[in-house]
Protein backbone atom coordinates (compact mmCIF):
# COMPACT_ATOMS: atom_id res chain seq x y z
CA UNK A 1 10.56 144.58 -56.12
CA UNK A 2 11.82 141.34 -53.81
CA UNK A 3 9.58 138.16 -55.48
CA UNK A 4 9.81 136.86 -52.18
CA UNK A 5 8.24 139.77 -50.09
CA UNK A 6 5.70 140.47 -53.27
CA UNK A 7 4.43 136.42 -53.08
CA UNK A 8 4.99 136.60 -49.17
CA UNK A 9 2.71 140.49 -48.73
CA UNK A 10 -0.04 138.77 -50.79
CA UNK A 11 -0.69 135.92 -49.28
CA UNK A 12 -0.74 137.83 -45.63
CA UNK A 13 -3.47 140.25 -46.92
CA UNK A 14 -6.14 138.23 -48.77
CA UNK A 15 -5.57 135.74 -46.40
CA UNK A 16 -7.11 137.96 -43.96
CA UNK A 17 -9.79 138.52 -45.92
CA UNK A 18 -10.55 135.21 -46.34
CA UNK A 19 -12.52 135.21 -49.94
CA UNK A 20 -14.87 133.44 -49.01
CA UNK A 21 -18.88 133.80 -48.98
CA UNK A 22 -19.86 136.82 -46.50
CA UNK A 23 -21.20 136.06 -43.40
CA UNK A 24 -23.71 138.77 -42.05
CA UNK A 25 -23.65 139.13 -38.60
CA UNK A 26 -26.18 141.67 -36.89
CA UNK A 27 -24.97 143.72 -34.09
CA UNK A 28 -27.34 143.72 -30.88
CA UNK A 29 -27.49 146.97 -29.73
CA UNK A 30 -27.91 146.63 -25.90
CA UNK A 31 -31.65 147.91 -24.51
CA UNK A 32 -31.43 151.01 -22.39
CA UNK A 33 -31.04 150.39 -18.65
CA UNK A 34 -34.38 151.21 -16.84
CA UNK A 35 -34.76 154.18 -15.46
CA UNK A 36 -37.40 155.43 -13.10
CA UNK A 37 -40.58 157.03 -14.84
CA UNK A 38 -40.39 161.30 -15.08
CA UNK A 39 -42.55 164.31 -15.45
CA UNK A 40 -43.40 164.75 -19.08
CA UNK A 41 -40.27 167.23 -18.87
CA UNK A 42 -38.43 164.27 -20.18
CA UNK A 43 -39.74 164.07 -23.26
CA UNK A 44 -36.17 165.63 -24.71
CA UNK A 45 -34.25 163.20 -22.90
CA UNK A 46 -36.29 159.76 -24.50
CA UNK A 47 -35.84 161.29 -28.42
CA UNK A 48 -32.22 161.52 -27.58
CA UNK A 49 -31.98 158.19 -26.07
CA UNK A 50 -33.97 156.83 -29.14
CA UNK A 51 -31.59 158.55 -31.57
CA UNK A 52 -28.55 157.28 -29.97
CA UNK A 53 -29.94 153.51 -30.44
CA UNK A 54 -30.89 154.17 -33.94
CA UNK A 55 -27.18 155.63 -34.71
CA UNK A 56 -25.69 152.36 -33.35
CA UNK A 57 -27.62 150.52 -35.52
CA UNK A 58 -27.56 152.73 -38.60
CA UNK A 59 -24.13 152.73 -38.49
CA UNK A 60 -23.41 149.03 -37.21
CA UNK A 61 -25.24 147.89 -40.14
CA UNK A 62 -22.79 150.23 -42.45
CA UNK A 63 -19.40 149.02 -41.06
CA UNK A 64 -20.19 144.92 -41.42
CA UNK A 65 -21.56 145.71 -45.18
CA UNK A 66 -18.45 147.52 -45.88
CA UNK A 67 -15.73 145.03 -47.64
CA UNK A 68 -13.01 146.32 -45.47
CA UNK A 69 -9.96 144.01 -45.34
CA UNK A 70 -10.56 144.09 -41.57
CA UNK A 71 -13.85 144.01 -39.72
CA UNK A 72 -14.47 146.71 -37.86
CA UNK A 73 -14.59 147.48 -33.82
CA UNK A 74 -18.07 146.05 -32.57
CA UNK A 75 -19.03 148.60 -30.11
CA UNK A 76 -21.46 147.06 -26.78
CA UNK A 77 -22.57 147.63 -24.12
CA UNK A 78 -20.25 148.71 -20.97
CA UNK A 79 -17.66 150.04 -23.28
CA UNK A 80 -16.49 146.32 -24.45
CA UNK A 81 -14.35 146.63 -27.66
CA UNK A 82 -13.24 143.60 -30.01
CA UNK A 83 -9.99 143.48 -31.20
CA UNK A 84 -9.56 144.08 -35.19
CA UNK A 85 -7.17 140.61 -35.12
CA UNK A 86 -6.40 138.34 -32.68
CA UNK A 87 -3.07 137.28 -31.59
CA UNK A 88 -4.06 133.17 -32.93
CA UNK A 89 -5.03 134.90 -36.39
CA UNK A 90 -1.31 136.93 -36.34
CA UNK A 91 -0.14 133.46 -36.25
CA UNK A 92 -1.59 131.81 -38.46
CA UNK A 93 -1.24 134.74 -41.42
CA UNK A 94 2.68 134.71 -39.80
CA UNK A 95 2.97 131.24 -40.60
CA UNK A 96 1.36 131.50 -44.01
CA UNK A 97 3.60 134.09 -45.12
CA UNK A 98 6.79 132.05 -44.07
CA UNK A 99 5.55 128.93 -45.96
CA UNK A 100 5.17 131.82 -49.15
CA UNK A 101 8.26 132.89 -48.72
CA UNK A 102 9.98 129.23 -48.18
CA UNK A 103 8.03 127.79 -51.43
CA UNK A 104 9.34 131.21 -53.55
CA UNK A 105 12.80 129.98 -52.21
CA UNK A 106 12.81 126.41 -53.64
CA UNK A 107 11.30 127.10 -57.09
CA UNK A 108 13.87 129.87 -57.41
CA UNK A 109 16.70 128.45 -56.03
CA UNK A 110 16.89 124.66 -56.23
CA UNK A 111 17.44 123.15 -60.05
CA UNK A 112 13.92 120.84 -61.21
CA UNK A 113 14.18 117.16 -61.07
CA UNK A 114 12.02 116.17 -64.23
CA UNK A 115 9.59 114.44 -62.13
CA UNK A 116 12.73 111.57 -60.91
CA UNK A 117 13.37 110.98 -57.22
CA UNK A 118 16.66 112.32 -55.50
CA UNK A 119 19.70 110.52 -56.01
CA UNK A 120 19.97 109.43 -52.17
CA UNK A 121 16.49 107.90 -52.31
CA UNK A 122 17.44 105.68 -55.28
CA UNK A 123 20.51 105.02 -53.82
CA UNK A 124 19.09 103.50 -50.82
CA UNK A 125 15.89 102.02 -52.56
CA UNK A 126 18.06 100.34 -55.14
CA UNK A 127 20.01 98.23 -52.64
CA UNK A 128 16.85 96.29 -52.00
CA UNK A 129 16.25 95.82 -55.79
CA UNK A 130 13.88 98.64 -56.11
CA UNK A 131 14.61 99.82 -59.84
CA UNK A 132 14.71 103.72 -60.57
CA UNK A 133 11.30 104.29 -61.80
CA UNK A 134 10.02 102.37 -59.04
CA UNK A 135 11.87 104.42 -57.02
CA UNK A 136 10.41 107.35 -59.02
CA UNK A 137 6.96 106.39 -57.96
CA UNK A 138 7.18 105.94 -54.14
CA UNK A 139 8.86 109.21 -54.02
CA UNK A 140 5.63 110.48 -55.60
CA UNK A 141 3.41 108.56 -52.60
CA UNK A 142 6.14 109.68 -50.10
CA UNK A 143 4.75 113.50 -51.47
CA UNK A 144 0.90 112.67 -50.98
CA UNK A 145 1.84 110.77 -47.59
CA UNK A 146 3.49 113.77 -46.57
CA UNK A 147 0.80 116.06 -47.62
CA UNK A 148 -2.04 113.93 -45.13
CA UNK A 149 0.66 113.92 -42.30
CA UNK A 150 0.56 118.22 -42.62
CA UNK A 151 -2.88 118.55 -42.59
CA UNK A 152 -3.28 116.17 -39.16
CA UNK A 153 -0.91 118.48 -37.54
CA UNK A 154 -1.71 121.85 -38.62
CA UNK A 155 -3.26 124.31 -36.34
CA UNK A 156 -6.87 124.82 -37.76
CA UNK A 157 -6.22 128.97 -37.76
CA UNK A 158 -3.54 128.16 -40.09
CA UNK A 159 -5.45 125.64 -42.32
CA UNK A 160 -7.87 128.50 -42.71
CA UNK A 161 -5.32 130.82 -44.11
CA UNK A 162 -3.60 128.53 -46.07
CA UNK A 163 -5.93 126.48 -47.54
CA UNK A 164 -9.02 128.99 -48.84
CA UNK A 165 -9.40 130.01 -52.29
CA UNK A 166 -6.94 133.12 -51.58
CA UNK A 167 -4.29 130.80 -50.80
CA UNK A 168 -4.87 129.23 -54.15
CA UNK A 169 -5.04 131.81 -56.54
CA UNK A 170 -2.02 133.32 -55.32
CA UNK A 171 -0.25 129.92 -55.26
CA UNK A 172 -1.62 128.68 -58.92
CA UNK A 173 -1.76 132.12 -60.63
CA UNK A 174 0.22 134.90 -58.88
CA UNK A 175 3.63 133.39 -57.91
CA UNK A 176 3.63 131.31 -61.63
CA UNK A 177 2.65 134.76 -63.23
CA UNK A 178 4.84 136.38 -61.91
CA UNK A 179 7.66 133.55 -62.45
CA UNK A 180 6.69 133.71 -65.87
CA UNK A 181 7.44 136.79 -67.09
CA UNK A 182 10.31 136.66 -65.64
CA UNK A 183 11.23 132.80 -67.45
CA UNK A 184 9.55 134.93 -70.69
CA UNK A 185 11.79 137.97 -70.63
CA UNK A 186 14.87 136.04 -69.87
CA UNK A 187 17.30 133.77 -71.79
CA UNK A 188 16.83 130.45 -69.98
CA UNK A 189 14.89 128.07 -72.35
CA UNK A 190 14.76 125.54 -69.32
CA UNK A 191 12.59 127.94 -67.02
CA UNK A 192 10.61 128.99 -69.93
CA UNK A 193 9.69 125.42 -70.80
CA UNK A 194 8.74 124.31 -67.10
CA UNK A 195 6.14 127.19 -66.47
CA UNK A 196 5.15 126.29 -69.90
CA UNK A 197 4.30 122.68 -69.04
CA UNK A 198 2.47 123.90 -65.71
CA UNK A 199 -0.07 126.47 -67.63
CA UNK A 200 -0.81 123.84 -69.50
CA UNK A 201 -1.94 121.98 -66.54
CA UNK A 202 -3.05 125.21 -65.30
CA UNK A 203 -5.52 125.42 -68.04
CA UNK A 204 -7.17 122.45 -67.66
CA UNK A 205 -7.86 122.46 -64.11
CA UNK A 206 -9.50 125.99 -64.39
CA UNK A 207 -12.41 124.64 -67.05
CA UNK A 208 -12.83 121.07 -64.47
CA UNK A 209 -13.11 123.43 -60.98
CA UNK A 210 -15.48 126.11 -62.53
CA UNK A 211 -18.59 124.95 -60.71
CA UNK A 212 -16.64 122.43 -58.37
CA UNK A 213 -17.58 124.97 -55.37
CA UNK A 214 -20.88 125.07 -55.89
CA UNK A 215 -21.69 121.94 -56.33
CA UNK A 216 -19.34 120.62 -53.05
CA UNK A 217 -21.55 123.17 -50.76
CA UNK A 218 -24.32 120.66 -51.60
CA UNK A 219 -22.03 118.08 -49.19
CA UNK A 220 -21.83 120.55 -46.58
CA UNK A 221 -18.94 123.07 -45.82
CA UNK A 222 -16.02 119.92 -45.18
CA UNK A 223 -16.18 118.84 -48.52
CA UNK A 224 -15.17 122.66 -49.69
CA UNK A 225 -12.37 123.06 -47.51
CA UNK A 226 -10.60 119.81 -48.43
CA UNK A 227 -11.05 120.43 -52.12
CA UNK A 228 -9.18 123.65 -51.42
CA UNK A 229 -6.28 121.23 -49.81
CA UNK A 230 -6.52 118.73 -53.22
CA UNK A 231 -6.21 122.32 -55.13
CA UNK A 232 -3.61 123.73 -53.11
CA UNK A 233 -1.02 120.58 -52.83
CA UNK A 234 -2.16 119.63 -56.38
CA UNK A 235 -0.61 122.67 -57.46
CA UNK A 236 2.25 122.78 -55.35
CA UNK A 237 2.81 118.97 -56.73
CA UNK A 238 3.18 120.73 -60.47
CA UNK A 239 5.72 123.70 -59.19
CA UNK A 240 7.69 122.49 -56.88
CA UNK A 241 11.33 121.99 -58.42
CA UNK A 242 11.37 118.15 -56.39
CA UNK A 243 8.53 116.70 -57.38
CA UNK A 244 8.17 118.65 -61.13
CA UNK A 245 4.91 117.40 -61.33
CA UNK A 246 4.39 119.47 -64.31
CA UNK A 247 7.34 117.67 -66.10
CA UNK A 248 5.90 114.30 -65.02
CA UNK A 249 2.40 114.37 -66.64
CA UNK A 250 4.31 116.21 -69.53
CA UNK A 251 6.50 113.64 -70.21
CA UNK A 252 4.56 110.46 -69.87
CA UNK A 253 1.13 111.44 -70.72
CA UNK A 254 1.00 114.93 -73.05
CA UNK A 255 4.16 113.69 -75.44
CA UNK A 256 3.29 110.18 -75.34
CA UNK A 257 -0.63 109.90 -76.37
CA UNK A 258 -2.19 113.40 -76.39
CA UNK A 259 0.15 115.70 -78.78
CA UNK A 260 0.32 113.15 -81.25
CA UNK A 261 -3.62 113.57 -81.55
CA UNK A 262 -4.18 116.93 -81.62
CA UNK A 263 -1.36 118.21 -83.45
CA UNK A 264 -2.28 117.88 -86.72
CA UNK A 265 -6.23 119.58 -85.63
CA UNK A 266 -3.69 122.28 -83.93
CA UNK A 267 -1.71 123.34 -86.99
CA UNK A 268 -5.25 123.41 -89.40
CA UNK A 269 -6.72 125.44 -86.73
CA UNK A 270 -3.93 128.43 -86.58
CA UNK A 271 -5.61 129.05 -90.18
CA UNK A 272 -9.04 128.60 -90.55
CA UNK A 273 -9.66 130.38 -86.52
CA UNK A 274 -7.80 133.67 -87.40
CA UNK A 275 -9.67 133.70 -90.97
CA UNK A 276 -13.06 132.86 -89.18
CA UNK A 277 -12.80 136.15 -86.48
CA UNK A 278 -11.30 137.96 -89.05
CA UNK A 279 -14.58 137.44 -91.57
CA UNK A 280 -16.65 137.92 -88.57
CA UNK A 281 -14.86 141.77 -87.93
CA UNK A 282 -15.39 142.58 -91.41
CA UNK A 283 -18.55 141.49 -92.14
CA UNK A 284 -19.72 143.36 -89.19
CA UNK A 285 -21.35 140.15 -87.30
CA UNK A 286 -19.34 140.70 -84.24
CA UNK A 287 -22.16 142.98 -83.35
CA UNK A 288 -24.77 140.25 -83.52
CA UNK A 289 -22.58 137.51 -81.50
CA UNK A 290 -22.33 140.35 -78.77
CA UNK A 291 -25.86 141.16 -78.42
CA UNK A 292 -26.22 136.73 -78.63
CA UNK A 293 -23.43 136.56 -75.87
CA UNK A 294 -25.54 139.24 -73.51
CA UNK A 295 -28.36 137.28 -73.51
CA UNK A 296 -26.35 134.23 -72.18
CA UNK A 297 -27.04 133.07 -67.92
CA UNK A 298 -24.33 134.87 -66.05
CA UNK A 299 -22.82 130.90 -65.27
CA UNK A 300 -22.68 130.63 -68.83
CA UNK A 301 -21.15 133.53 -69.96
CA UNK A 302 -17.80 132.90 -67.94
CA UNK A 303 -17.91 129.11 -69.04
CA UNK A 304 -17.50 130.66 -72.67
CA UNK A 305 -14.85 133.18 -71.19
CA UNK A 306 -13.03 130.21 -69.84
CA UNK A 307 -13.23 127.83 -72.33
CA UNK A 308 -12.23 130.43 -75.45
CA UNK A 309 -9.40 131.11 -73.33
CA UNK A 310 -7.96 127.73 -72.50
CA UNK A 311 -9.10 125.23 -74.82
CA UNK A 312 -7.51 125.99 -78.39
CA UNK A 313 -4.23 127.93 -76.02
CA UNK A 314 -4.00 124.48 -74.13
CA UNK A 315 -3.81 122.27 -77.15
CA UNK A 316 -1.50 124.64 -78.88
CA UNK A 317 0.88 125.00 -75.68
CA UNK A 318 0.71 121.37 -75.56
CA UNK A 319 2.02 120.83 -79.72
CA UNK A 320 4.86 123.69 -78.55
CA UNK A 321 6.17 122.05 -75.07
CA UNK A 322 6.19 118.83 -77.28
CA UNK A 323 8.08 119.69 -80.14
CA UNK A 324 10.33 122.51 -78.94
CA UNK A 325 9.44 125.16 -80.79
CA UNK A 326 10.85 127.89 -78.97
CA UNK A 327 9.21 130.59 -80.77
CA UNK A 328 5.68 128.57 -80.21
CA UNK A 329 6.69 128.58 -76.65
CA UNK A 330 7.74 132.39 -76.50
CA UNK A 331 3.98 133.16 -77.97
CA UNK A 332 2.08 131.20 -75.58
CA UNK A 333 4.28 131.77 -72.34
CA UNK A 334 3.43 135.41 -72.97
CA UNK A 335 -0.12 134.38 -73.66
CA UNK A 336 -0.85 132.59 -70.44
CA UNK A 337 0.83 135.38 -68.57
CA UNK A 338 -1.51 138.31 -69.54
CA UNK A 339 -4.81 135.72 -69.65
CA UNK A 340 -4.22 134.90 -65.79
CA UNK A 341 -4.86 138.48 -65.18
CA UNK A 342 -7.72 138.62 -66.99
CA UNK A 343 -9.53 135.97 -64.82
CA UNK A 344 -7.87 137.77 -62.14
CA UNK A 345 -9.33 140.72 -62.62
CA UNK A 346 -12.57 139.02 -63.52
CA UNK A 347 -12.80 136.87 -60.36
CA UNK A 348 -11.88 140.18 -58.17
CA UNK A 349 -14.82 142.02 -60.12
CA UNK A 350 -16.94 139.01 -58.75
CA UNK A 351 -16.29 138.78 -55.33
CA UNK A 352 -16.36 142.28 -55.40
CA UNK A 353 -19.54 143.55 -57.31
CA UNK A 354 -20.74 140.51 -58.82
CA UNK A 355 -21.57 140.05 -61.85
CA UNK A 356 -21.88 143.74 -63.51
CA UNK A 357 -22.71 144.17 -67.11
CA UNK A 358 -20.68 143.62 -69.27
CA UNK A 359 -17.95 141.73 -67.33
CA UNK A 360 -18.08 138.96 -69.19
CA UNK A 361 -18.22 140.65 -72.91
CA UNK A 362 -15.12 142.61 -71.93
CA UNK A 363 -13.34 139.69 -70.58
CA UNK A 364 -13.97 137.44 -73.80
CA UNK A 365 -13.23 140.87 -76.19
CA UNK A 366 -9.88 141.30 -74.30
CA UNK A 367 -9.19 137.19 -74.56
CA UNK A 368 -10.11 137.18 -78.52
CA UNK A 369 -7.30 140.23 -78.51
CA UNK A 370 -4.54 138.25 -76.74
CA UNK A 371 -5.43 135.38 -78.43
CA UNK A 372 -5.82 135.79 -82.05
CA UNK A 373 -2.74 136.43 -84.13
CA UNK A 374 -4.34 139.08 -85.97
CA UNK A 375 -3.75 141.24 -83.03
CA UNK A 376 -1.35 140.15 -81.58
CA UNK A 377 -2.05 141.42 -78.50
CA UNK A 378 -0.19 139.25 -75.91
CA UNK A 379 3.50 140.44 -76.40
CA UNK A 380 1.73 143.82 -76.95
CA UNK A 381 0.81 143.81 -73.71
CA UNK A 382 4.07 141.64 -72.49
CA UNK A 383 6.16 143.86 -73.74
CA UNK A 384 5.00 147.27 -72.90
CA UNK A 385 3.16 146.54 -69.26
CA UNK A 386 4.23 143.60 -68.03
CA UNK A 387 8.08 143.48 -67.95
CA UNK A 388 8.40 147.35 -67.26
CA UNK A 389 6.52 146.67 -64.18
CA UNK A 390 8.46 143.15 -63.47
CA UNK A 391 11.61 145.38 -63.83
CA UNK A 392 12.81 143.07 -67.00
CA UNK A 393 13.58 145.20 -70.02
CA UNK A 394 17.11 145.00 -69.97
CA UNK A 395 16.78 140.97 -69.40
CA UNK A 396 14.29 141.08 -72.49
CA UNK A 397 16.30 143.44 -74.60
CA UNK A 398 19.19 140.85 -74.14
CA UNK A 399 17.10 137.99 -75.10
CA UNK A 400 15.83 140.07 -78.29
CA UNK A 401 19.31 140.87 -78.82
CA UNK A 402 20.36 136.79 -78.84
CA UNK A 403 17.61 135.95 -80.70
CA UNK A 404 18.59 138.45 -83.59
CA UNK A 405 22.35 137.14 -83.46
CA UNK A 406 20.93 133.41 -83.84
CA UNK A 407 18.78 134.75 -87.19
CA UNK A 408 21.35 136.54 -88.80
CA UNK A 409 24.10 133.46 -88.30
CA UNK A 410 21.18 131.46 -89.97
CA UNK A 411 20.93 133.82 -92.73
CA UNK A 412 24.76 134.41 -93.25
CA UNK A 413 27.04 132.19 -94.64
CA UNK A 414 29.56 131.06 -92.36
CA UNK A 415 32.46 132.73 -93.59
CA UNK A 416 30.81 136.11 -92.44
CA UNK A 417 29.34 135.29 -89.34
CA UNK A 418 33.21 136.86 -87.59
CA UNK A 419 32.84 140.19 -89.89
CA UNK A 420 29.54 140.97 -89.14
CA UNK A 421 29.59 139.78 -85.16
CA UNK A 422 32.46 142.54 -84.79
CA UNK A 423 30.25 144.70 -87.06
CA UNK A 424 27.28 144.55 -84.30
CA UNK A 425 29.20 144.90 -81.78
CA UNK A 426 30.86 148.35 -82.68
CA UNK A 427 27.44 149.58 -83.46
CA UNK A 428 26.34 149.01 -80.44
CA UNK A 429 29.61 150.77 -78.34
CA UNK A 430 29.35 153.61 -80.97
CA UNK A 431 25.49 154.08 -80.29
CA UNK A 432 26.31 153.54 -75.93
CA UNK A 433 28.95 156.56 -76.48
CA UNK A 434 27.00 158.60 -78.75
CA UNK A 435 24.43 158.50 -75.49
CA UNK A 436 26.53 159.51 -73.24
């Protein structure tokens, strides 16, 4: 399927739902019109008017507690219908799908700048002494400066469809999910490093905005609304292949002061977590933390869903991006992917049916199994669900296939690394005509 008209489709449709807390609106049902006074004959004709009143209530009631994705006609008096969307709402969802489809464009197609400004810009900044970080720097105001200057012109109807927590999570978790399996299943150790560096990011800005909403509502509703702008442009700061914000706070703040501390807590911790869960299974405990974790506050329970999920991936991811390992970075690119749909699926679940039992305990279970190298779950799941439905087995069968040819040339000395590349290679064309 076309990434473009995937990214593009989903931000039309929640946008029109607008995820945001429902607003209950009661439909007035319109007395009946006086009528002159009749014989008691008319008994018949009163029920009938009363039952036609209580229907329109009954059943206005129904339709604006239904969680269609559009509200439904609002029937008054004189015949009077509202229309399902206005023309100023097309618009704005219009627009909001072009601005999907143009930010799918650039991250696909234009190559990432490490975080540096474009050549022109340093070009023309250095003839007035300005060195090239320097340069670097104002490029980065020139982005927030930018960013203020959009949101005084934007048409409000648009703001609303752009900036709401739909626009987010499709911006921050369903275009770089998608993206990643993609960087995952293919070749490129470039693409797989970037997305790397932004779930990093990623992570840590899910565990700081967990209660952010909730505790901006206190500050009324304009405080909300422009902490989905910081989100949104925060975000698109970190994946956008000019500004590589991702690359920026990579290079001069994760390498430079933060890997160097947790690395050596990182590689102690790949033992002693796997052999701690693993105890737990055996000794049958895991019973007894599950009947502790049900008795947890609802808040709670998907603070400890969040934090098991991010905090030991992020400081690993951050020891991998740091120090190359590519096989590190396979492990956890595949990681991230299949943990953003579990708080996908989570968060739908909530603004759905809130908080049913045993969300929670199923969404930590299913983290532990993606997690913990015991399981191995992750490029279980990568593997057989994610890249058949991202259409890239062949891409991931080729990187398998590379990956193979770089062990064995380790392994082998090099005076057979000729015999047995022919060697493969035959097998393969015998096996490809033995199938047809």
């Amino acid at each position: 399927m076309n990434t473009k008209f995937l990214i593009s489709a989903l931000l039309l449709a929640p946008s029109a739902v607008a995820i945001t807390p429902r607003r209950r609106t009661r439909v007035d049902v319109p007395k009946a019109s006086k009528v002159k006074k009749e014989p008691a004959a008319s008994t018949k004709k009163q029920v009938a008017t009363e039952d036609v009143g209580f229907a329109h209530r009954y059943f206005s009631t129904a339709i604006d507690d239904s969680r269609f994705f559009f509200r439904a006609l609002a029937v008054r008096g004189g015949g009077e219908e509202k229309p399902l969307v206005t023309p100023g709402q097309v618009a704005a969802y219009g627009g909001a799908a072009l601005l999907a489809g143009m930010t799918v464009y650039l991250v696909e197609k234009l190559p990432r700048s490490g975080g540096r400004a474009p050549a022109q810009i340093v070009s023309f900044l250095s003839a007035f002494g300005v060195p090239e970080a320097a340069a670097a720097v104002l490029f980065h105001l020139g982005y927030v400066a930018h960013c203020f200057l959009v949101l005084a012109v934007m048409p409000e109807g648009l703001k609303n469809a752009v900036f709401s927590p739909a626009g987010v999570v499709l911006l921050g978790t369903v275009f770089p999910l998608v993206e990643s399996i993609k960087a995952a299943a293919s070749t490129s150790t470039a693409s797989e490093h970037a997305w790397l560096q932004y779930w990093i990011l990623h992570g840590c800005l899910s565990v700081i905005s967990q209660d952010a909403g909730r505790f901006l509502e206190r500050f009324g509703p304009g405080f909300v609304n422009h902490f989905y702008e910081f989100q949104f442009y925060s975000v698109l700061w970190l994946i956008l292949p000019m500004t590589d914000g991702a690359a920026v706070v990579n290079d001069q703040v994760t390498k430079r002061y933060i890997t160097p501390l947790i690395e050596p807590t990182v590689r102690a911790a790949e033992g002693w977590l796997a052999t701690l869960v693993l105890g737990a299974v055996n000794a049958g405990h895991i019973w007894f933390f599950a009947g502790v974790f049900t008795m947890f506050p609802a808040a709670l329970k998907r603070l400890a869903v969040v934090g098991v999920g991010t905090a030991y991936p992020v400081a690993a991811t951050m020891v991998a991006a740091s120090t190359g390992d590519t096989v590190a970075e396979d492990k956890w690119l595949t990681y991230w992917s299949c943990f953003s749909i579990v708080t996908l699926v989570m968060t739908l679940v909530e603004r759905t049916a809130g908080a049913p039992l045993g969300l929670y305990t199923a969404s930590l279970a299913s983290t532990l199994y993606l997690m913990l190298p015991m399981f191995n779950g992750a490029d279980v799941i990568f593997r057989n669900v994610l890249v058949p439905i991202a259409g890239q087995r062949e891409a991931l069968l080729l990187k398998d296939a590379k990956t193979l040819a770089k062990n064995m040339v380790k392994q082998l000395p090099a005076s057979r690394h000729g015999e047995a590349g022919e060697a493969i290679a035959e097998a393969f064309l015998v096996e490809a005509k033995m199938q047809k």
